[in-house]
PDB file of N, CA and C in Angstrom:
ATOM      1  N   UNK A   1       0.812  -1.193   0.000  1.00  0.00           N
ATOM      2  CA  UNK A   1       0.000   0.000   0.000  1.00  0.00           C
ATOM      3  C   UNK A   1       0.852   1.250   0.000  1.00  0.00           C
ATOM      4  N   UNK A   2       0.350   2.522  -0.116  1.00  0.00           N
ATOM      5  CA  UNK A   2       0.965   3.616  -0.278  1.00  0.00           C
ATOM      6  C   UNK A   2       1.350   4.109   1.433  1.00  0.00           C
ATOM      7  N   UNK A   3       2.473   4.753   1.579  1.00  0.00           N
ATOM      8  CA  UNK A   3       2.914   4.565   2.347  1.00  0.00           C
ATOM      9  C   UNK A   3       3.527   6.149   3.098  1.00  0.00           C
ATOM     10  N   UNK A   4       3.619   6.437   4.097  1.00  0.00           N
ATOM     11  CA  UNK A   4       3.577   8.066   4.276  1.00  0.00           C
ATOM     12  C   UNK A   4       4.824   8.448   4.677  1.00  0.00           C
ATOM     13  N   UNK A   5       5.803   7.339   4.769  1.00  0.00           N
ATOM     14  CA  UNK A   5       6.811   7.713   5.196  1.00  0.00           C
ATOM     15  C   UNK A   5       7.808   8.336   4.220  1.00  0.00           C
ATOM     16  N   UNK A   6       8.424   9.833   4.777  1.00  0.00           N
ATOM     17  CA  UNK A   6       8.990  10.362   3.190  1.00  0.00           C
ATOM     18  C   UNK A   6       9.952   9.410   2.637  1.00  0.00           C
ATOM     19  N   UNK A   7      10.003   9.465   1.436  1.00  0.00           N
ATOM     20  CA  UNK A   7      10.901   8.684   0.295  1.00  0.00           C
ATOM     21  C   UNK A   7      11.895  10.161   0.036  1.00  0.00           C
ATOM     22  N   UNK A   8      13.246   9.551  -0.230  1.00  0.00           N
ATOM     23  CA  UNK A   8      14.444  10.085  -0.701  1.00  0.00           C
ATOM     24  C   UNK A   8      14.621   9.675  -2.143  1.00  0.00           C
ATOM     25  N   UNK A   9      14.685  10.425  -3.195  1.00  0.00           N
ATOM     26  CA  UNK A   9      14.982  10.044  -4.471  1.00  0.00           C
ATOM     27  C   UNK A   9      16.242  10.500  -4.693  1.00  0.00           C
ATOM     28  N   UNK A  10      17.372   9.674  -5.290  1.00  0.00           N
ATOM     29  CA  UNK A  10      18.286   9.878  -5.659  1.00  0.00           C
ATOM     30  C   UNK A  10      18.514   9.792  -7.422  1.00  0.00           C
ATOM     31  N   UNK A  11      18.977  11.174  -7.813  1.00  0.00           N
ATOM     32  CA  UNK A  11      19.155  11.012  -9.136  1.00  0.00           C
ATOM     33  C   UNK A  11      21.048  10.882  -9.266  1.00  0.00           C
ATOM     34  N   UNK A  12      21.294   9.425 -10.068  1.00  0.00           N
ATOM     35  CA  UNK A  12      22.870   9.419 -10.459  1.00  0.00           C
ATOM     36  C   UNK A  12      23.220  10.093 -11.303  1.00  0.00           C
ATOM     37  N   UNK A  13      24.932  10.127 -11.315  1.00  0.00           N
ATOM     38  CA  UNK A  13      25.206  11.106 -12.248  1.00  0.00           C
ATOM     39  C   UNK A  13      25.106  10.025 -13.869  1.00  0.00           C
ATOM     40  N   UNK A  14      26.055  10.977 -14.817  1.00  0.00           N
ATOM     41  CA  UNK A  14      25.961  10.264 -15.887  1.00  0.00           C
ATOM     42  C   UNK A  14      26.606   8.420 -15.967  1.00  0.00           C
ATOM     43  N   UNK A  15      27.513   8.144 -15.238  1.00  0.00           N
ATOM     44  CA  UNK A  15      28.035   7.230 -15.384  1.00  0.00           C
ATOM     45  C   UNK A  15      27.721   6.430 -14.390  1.00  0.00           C
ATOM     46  N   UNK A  16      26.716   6.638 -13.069  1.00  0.00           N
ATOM     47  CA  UNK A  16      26.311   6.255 -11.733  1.00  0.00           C
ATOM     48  C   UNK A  16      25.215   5.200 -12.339  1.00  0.00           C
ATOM     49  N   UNK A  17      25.046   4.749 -11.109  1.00  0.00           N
ATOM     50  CA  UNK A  17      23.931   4.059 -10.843  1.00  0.00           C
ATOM     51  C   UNK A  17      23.358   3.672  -9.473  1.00  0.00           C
ATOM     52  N   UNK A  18      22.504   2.874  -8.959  1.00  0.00           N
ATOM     53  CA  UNK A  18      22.298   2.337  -7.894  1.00  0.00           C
ATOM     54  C   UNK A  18      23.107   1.759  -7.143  1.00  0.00           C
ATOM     55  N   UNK A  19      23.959   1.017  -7.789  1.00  0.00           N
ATOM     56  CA  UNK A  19      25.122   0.435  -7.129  1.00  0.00           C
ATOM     57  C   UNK A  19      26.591   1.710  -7.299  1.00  0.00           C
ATOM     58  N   UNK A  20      26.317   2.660  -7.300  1.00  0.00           N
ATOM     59  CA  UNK A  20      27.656   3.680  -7.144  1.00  0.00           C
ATOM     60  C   UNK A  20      27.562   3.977  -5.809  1.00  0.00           C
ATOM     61  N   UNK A  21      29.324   4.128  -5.178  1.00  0.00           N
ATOM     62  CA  UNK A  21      29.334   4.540  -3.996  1.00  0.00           C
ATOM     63  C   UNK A  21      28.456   5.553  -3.638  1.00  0.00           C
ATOM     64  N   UNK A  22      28.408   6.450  -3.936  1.00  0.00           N
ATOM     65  CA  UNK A  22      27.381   7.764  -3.402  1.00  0.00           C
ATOM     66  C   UNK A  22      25.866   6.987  -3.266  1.00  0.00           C
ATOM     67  N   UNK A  23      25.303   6.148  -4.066  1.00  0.00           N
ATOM     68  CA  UNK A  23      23.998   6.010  -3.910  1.00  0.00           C
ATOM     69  C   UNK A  23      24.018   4.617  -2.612  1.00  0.00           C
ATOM     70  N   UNK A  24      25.313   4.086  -2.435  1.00  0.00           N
ATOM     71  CA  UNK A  24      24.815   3.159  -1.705  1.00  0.00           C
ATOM     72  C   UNK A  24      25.180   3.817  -0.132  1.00  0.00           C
ATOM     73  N   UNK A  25      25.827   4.772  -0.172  1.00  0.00           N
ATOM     74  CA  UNK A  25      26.037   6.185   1.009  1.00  0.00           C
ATOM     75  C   UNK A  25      24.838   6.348   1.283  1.00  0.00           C
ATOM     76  N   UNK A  26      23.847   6.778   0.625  1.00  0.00           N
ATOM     77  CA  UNK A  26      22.527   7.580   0.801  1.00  0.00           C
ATOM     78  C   UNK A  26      21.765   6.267   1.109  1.00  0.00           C
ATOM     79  N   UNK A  27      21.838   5.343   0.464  1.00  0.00           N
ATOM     80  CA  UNK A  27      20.935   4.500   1.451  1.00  0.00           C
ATOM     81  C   UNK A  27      21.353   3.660   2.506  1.00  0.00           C
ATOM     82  N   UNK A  28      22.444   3.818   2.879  1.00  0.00           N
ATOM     83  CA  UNK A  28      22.855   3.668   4.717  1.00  0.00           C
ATOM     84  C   UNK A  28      22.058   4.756   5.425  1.00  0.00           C
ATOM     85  N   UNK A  29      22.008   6.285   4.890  1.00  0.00           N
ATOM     86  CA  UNK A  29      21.720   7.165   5.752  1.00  0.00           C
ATOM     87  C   UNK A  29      19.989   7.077   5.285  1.00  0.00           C
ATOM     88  N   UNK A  30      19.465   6.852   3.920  1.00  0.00           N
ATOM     89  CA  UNK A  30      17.737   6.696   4.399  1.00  0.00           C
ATOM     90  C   UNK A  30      17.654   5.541   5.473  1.00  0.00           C
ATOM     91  N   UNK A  31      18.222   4.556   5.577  1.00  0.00           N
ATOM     92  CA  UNK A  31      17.990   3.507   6.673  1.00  0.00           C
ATOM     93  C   UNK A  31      18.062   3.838   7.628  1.00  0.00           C
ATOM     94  N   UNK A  32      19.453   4.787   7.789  1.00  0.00           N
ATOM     95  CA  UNK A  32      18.999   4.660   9.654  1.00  0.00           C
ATOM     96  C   UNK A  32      18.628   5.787  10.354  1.00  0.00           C
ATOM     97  N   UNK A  33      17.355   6.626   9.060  1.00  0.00           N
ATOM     98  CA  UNK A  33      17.028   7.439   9.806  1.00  0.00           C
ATOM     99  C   UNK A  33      15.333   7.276   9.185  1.00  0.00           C
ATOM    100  N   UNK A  34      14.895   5.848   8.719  1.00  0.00           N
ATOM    101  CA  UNK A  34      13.625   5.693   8.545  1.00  0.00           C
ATOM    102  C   UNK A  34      13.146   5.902   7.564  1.00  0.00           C
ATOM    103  N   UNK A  35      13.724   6.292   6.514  1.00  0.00           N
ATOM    104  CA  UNK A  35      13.122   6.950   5.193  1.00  0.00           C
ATOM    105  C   UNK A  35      13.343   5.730   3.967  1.00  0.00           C
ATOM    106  N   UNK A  36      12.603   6.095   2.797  1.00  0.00           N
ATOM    107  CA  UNK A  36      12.213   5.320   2.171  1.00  0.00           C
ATOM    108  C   UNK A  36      13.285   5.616   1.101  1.00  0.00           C
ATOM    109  N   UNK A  37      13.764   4.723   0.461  1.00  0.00           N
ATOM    110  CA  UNK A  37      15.175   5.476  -0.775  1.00  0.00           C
ATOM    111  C   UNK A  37      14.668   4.579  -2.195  1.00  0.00           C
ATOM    112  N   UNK A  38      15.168   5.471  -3.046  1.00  0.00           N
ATOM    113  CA  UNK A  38      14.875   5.166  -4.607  1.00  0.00           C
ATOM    114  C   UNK A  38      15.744   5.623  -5.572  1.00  0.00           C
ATOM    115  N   UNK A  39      16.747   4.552  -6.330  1.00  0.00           N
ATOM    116  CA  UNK A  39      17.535   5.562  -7.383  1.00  0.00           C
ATOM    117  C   UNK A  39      16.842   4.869  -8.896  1.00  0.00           C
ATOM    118  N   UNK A  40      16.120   5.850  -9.277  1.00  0.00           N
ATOM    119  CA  UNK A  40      15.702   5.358 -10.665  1.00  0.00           C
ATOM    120  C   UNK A  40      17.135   5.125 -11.234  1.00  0.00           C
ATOM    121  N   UNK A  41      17.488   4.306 -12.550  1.00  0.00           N
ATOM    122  CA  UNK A  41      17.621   4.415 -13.389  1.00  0.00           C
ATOM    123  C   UNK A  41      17.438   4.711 -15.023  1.00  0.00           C
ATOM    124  N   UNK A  42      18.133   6.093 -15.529  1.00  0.00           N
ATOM    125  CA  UNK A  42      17.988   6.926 -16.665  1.00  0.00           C
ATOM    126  C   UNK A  42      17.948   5.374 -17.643  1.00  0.00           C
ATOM    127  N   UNK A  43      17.638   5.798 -18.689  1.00  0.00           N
ATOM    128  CA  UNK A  43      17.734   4.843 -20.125  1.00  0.00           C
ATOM    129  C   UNK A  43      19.481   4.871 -20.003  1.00  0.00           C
ATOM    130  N   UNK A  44      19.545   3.479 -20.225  1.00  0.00           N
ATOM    131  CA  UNK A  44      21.265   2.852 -20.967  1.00  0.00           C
ATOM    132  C   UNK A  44      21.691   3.351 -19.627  1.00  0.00           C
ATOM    133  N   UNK A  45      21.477   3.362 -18.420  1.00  0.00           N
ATOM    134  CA  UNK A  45      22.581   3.512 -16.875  1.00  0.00           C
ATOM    135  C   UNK A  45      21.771   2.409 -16.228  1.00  0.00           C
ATOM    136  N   UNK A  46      21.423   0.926 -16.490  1.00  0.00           N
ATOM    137  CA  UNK A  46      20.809  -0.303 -15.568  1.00  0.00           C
ATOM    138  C   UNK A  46      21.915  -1.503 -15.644  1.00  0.00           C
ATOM    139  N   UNK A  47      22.645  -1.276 -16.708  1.00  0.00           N
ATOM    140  CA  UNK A  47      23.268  -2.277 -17.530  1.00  0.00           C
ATOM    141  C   UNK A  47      22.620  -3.531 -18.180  1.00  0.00           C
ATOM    142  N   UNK A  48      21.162  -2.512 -18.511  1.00  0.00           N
ATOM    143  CA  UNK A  48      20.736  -3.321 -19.765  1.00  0.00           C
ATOM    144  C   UNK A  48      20.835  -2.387 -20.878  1.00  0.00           C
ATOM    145  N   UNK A  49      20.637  -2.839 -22.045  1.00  0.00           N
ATOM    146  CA  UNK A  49      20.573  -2.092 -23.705  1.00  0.00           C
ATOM    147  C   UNK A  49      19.054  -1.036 -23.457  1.00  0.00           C
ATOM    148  N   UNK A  50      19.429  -0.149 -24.090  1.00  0.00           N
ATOM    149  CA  UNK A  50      17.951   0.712 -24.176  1.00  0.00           C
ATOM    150  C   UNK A  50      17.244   0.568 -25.120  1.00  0.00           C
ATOM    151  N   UNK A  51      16.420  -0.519 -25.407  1.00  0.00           N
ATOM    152  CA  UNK A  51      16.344  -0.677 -26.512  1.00  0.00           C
ATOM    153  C   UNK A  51      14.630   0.491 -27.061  1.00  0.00           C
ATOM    154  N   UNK A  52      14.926   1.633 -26.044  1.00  0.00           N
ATOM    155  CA  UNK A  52      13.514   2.905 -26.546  1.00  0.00           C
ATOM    156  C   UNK A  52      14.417   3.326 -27.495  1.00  0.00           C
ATOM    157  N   UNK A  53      13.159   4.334 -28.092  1.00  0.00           N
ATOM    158  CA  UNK A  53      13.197   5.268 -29.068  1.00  0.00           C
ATOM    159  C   UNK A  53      14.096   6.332 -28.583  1.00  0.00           C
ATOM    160  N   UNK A  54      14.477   6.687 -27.282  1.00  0.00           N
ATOM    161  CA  UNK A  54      15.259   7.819 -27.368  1.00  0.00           C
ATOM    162  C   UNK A  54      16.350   7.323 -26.046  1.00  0.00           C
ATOM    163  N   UNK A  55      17.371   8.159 -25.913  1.00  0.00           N
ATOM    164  CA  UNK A  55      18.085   7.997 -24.890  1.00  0.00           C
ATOM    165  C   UNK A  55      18.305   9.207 -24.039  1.00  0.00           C
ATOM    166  N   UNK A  56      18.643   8.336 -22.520  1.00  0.00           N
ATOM    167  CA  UNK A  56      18.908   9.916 -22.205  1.00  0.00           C
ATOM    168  C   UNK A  56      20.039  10.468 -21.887  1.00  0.00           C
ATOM    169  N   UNK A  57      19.959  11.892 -21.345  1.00  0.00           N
ATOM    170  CA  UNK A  57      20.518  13.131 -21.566  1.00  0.00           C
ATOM    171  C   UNK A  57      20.413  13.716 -20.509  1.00  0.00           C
ATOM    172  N   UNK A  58      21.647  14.011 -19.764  1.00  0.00           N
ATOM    173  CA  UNK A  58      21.362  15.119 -18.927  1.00  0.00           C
ATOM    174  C   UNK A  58      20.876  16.680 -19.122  1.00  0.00           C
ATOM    175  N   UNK A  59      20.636  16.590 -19.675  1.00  0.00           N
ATOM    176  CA  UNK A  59      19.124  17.940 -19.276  1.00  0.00           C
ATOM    177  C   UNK A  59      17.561  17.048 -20.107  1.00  0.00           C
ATOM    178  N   UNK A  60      17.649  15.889 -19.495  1.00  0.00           N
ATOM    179  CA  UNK A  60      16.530  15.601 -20.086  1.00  0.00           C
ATOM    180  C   UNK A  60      15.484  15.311 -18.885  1.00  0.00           C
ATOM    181  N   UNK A  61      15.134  16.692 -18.831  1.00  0.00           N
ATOM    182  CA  UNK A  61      14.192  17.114 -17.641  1.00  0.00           C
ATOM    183  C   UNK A  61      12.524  16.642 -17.587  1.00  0.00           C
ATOM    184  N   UNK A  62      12.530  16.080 -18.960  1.00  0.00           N
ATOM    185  CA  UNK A  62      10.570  15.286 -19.239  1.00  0.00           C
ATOM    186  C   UNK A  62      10.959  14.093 -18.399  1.00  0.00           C
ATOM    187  N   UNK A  63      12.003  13.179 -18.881  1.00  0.00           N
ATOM    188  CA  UNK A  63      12.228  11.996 -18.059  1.00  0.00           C
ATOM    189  C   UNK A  63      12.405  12.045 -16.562  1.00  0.00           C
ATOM    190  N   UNK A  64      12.952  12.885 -16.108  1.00  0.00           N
ATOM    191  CA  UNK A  64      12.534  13.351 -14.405  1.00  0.00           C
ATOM    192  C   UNK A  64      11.282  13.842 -13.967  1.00  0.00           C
ATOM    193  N   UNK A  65      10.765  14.153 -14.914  1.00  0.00           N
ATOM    194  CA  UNK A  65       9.098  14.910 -14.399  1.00  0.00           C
ATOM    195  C   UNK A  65       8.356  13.300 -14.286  1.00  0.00           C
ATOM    196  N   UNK A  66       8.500  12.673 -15.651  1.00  0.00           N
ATOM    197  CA  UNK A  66       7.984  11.450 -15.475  1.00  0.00           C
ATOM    198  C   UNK A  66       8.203  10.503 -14.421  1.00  0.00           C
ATOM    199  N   UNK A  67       9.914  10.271 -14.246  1.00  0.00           N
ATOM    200  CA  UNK A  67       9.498   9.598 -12.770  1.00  0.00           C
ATOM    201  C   UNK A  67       9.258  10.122 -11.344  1.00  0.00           C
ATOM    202  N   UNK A  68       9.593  11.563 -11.651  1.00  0.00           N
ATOM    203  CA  UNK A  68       8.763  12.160 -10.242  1.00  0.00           C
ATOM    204  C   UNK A  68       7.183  11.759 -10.232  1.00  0.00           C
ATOM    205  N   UNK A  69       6.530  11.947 -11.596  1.00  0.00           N
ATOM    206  CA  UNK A  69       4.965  11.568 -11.264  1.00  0.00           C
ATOM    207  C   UNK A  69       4.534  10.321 -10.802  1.00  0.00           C
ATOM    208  N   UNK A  70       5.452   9.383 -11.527  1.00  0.00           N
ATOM    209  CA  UNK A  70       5.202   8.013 -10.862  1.00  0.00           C
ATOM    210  C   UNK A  70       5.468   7.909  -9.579  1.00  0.00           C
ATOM    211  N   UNK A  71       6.197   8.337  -8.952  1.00  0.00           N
ATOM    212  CA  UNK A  71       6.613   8.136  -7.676  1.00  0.00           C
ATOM    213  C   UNK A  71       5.605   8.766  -6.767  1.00  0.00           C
ATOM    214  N   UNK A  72       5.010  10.476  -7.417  1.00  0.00           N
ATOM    215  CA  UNK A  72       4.261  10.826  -6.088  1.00  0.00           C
ATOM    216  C   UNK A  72       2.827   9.732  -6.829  1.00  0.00           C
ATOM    217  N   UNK A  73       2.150   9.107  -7.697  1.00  0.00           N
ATOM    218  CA  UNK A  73       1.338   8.411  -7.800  1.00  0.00           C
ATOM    219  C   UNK A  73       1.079   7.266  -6.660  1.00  0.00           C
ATOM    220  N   UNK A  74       2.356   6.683  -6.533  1.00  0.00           N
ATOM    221  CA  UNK A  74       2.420   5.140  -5.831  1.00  0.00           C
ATOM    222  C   UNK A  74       3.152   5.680  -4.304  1.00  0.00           C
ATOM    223  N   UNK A  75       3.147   7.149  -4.062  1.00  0.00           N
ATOM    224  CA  UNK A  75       3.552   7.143  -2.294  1.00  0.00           C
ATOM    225  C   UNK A  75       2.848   8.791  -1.885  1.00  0.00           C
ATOM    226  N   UNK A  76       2.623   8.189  -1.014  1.00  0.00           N
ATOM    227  CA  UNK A  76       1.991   9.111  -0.435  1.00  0.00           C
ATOM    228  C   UNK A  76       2.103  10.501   0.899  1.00  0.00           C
ATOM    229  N   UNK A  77       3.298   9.745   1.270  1.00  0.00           N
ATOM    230  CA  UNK A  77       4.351  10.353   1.995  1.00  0.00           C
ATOM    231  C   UNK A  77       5.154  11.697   0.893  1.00  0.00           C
ATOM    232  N   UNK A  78       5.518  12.597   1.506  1.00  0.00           N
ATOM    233  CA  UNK A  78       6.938  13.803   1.055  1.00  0.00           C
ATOM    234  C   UNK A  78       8.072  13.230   0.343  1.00  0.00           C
ATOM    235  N   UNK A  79       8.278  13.637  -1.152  1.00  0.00           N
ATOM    236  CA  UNK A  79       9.733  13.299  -1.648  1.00  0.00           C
ATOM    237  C   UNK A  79      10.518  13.897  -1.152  1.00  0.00           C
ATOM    238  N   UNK A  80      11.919  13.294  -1.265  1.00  0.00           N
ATOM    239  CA  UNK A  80      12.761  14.240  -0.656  1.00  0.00           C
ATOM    240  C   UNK A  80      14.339  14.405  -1.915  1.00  0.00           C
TER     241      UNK A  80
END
């Protein structure tokens, strides 16, 4: 269920991912202070093929709006 506790979104850099030191930093510190953590991965940064129509781009600011919407859709709690 949707859940109220704030979520931390972490966006990586270009060459980052979920498993980069910095993102696995940030989720030691959402853990031990209760918060909910999330690092999307951009198109072609999962280490799978992208196989969409477009790739991304850092200033590709539609693809962050998009997963900001998904995220406040499915929580109900404060992004952070």
């Amino acid at each position: 269920g949707r859940t109220e506790v704030p979520l931390l979104v972490l966006f990586h850099g270009l060459e980052g991912s979920s498993r980069s030191h910095y993102a696995e930093a940030f989720a030691d510190f959402a853990r031990e202070r209760g918060l909910g953590y999330v690092v999307p991965h951009f198109r072609g940064c999962s280490g799978e093929l992208n196989h969409g129509p477009r790739a991304y781009h850092s200033g590709d600011y539609e693809e962050v709006q998009w997963i900001l919407q998904r995220l406040r859709e499915r929580h109900a709690g404060p992004l952070l």
